[in-house]
N, C-alpha and C. Protein backbone atom coordinates (compact mmCIF):
# COMPACT_ATOMS: atom_id res chain seq x y z
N UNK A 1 0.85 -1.18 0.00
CA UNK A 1 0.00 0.00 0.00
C UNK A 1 0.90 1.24 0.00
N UNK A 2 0.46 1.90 -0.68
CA UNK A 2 1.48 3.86 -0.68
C UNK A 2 0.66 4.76 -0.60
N UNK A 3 1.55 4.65 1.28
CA UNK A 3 1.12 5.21 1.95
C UNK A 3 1.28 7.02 1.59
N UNK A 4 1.86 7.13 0.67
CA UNK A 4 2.52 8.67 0.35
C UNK A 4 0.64 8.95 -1.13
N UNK A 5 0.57 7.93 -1.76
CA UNK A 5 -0.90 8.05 -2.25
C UNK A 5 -1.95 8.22 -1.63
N UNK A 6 -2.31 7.42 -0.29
CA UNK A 6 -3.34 7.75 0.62
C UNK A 6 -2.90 9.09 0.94
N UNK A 7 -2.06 9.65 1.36
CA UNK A 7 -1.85 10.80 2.00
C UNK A 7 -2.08 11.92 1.10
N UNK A 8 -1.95 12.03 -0.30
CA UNK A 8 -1.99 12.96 -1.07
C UNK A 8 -3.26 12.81 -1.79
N UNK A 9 -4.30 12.02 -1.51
CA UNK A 9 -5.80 11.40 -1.32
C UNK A 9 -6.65 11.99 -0.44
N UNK A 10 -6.33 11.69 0.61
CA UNK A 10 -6.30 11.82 2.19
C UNK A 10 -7.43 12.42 2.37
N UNK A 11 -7.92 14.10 1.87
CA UNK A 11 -8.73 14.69 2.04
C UNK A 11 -10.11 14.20 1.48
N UNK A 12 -10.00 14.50 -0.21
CA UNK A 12 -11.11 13.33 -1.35
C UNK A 12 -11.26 12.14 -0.83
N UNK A 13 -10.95 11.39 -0.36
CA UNK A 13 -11.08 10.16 0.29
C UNK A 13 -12.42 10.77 2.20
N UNK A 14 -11.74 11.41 1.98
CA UNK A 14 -12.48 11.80 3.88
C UNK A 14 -13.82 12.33 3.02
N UNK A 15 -13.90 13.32 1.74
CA UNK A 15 -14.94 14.06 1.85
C UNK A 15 -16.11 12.45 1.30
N UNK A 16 -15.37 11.69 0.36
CA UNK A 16 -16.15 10.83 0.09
C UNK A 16 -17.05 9.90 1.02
N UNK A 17 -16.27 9.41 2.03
CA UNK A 17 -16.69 8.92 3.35
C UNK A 17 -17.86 9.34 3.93
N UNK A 18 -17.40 10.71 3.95
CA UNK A 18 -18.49 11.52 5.06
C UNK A 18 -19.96 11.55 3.97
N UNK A 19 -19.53 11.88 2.92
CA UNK A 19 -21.19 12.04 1.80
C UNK A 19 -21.47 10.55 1.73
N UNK A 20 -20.97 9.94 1.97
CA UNK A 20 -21.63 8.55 1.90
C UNK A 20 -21.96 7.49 3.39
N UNK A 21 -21.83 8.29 4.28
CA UNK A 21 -22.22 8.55 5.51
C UNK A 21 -23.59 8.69 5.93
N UNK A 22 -24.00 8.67 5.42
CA UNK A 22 -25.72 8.89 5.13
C UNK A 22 -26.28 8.10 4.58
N UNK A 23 -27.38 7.04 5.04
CA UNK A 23 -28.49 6.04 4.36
C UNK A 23 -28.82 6.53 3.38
N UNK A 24 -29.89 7.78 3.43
CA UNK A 24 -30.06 8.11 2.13
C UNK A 24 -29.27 8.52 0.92
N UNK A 25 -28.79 8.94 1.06
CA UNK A 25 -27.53 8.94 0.44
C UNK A 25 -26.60 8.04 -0.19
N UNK A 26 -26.47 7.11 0.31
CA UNK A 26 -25.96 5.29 -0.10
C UNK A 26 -26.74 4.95 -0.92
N UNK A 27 -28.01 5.21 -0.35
CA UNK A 27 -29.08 4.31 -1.71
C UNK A 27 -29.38 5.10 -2.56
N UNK A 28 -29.26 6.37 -2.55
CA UNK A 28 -29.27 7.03 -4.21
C UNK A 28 -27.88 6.89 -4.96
N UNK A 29 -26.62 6.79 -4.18
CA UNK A 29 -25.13 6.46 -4.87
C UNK A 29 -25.55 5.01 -5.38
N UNK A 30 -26.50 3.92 -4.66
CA UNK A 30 -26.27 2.32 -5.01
C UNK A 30 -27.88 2.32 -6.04
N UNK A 31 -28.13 3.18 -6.17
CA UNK A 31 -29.32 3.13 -7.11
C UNK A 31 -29.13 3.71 -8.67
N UNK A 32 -27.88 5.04 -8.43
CA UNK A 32 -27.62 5.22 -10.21
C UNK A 32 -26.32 4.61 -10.12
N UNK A 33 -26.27 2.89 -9.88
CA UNK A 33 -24.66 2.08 -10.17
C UNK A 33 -25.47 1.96 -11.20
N UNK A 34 -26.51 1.14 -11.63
CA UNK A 34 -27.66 0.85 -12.18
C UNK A 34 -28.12 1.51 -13.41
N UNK A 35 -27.34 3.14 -13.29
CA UNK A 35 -27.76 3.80 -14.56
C UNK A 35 -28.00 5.37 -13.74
N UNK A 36 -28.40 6.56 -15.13
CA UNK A 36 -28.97 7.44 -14.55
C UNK A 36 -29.90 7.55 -14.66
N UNK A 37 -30.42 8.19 -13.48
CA UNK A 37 -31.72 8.35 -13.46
C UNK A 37 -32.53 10.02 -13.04
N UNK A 38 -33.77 10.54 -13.27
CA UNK A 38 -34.55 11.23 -13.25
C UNK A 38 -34.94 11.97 -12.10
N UNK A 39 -34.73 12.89 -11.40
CA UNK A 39 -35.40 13.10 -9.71
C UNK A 39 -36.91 12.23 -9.56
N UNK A 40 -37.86 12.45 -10.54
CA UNK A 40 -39.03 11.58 -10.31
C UNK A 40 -38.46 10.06 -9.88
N UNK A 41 -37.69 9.48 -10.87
CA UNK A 41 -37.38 7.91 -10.34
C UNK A 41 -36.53 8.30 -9.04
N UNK A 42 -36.00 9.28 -9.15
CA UNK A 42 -35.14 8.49 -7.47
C UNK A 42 -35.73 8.85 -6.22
N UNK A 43 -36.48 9.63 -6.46
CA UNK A 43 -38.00 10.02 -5.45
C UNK A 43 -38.73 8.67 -5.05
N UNK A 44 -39.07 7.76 -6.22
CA UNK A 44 -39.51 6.79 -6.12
C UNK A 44 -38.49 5.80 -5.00
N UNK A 45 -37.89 5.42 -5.98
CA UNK A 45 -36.56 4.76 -5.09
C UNK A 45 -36.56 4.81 -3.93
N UNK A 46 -35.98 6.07 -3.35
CA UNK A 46 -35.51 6.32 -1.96
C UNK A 46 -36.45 7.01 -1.27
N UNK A 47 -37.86 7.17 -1.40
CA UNK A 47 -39.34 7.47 -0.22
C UNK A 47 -38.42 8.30 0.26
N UNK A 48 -37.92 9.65 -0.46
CA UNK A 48 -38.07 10.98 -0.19
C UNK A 48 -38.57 12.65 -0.53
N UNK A 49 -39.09 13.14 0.14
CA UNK A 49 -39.89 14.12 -0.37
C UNK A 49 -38.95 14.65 -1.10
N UNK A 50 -39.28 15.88 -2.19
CA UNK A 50 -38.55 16.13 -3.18
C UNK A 50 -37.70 17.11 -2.80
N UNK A 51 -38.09 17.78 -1.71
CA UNK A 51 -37.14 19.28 -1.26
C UNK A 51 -35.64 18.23 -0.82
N UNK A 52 -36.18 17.16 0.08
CA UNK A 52 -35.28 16.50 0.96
C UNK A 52 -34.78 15.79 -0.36
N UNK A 53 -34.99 15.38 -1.19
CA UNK A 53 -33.77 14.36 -2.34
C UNK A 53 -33.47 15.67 -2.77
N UNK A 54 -33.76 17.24 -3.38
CA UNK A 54 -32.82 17.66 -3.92
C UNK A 54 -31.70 18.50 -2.90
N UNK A 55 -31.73 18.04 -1.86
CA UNK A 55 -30.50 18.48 -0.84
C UNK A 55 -29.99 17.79 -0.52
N UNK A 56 -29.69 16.28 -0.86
CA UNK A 56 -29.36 15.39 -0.64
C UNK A 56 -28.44 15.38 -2.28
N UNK A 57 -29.66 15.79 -3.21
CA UNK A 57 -28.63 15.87 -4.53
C UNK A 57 -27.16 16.80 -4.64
N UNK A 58 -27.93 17.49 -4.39
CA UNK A 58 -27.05 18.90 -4.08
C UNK A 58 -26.12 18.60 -3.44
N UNK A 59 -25.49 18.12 -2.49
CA UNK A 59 -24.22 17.68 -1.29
C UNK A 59 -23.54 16.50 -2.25
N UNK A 60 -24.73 15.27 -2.93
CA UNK A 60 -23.49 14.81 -3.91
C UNK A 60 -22.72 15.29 -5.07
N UNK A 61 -23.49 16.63 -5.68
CA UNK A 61 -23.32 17.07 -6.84
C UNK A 61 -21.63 17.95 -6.08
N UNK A 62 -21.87 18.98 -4.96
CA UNK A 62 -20.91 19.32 -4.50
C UNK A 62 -19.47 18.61 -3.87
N UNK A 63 -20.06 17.45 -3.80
CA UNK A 63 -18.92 16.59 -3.33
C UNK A 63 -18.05 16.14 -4.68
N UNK A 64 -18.89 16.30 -5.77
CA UNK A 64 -18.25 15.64 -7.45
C UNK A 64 -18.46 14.67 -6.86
N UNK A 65 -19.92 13.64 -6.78
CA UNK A 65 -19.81 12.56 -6.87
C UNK A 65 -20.94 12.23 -7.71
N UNK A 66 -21.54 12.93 -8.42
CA UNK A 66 -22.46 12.94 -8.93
C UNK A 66 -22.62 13.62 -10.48
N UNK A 67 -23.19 13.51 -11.86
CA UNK A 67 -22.63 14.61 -12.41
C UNK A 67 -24.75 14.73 -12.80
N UNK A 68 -24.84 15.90 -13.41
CA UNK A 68 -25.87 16.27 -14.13
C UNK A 68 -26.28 16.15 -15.43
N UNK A 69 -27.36 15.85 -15.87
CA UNK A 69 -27.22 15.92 -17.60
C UNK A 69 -29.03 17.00 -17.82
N UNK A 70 -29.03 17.75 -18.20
CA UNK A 70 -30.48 17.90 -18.46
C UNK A 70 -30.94 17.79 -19.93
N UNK A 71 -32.29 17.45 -19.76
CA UNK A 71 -32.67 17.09 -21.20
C UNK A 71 -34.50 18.24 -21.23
N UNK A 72 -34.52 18.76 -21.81
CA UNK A 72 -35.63 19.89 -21.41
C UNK A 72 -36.11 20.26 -20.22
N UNK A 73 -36.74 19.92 -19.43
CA UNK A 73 -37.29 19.97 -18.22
C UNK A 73 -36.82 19.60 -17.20
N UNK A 74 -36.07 17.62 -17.59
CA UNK A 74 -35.65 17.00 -16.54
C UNK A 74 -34.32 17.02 -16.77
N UNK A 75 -34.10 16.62 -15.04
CA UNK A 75 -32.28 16.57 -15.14
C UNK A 75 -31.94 14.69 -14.93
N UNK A 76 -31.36 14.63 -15.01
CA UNK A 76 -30.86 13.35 -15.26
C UNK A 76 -29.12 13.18 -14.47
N UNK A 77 -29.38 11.95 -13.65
CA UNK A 77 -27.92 12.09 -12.47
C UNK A 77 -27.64 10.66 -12.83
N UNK A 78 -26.13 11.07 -12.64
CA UNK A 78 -25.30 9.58 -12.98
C UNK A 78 -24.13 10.02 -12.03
N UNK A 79 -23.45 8.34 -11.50
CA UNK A 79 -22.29 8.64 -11.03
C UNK A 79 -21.20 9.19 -11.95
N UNK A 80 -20.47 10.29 -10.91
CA UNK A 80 -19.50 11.19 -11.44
C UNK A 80 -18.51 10.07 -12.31
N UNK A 81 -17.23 9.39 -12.26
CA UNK A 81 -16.85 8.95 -13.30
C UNK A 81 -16.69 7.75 -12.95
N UNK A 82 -15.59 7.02 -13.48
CA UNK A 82 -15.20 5.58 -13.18
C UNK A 82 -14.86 4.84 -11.65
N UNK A 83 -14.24 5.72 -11.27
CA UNK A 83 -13.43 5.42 -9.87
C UNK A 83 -14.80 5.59 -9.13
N UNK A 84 -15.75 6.42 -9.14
CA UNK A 84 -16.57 6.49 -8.27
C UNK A 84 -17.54 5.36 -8.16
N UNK A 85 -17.77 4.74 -9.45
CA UNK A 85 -18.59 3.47 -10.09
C UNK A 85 -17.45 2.33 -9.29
N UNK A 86 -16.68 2.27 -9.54
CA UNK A 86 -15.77 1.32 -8.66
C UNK A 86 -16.22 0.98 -7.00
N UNK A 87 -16.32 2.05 -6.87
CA UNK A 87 -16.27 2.03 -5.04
C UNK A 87 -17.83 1.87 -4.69
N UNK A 88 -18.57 2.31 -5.41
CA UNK A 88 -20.04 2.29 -5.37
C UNK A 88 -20.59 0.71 -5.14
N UNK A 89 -19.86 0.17 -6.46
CA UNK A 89 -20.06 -1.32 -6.99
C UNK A 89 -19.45 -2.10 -5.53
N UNK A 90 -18.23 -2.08 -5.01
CA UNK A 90 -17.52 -2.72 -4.10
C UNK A 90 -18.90 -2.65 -2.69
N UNK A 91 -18.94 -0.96 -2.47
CA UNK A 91 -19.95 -1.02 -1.20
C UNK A 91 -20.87 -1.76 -1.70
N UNK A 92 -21.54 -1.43 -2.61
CA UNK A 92 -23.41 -2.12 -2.77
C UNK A 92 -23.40 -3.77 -3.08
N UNK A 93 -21.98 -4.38 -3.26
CA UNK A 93 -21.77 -5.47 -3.20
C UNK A 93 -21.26 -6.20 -1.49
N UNK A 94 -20.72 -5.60 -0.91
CA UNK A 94 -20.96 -5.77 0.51
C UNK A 94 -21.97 -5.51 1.19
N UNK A 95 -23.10 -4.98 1.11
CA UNK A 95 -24.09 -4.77 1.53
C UNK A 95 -25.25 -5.80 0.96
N UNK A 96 -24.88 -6.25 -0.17
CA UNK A 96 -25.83 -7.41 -0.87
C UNK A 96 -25.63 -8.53 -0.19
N UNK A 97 -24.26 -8.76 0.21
CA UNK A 97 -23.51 -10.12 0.84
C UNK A 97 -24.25 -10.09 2.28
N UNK A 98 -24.58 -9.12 2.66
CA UNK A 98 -24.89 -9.58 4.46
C UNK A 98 -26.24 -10.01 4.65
């Protein structure tokens, strides 16, 4: 392990932790592994009112863990890039296992 990589990580690594620190939050990161999706579908998904999923959006979008796409009206959320799909896949696969 290099340890001089964790360290120059160190911070992005903590902010990731902490935004994924949150139930709700986990299951909207383990719900667009799956794809992106719509605020209506992830409303569905995660039985939250809409003020409360878009502040919940908002903290992943600020964390860059999240990116945006809009298409007229609706916006459309996908995980931010590869590495984030990595770690997403690893948690929501330990969480399937228990």
């Amino acid at each position: 392990m290099d340890i001089k990589a964790i360290e120059d990580n160190a911070e992005d690594l903590v902010n990731l932790l902490k935004a994924l620190a949150n139930d709700k939050r986990l299951l909207i990161m383990c719900s667009l592994l799956r794809g992106e999706k719509c605020v209506g579908e992830l409303e569905d998904l995660v039985d939250l009112s809409q003020s409360a999923l878009s502040q919940h959006l908002a903290r992943l979008r600020r964390d860059r863990l999240v990116s945006t796409r809009r298409d007229a009206q609706t916006i459309y959320y996908s995980l931010q890039d590869e590495k984030i799909h990595l770690v997403m896949k690893a948690l929501c696969s330990i969480i399937k296992d228990d």
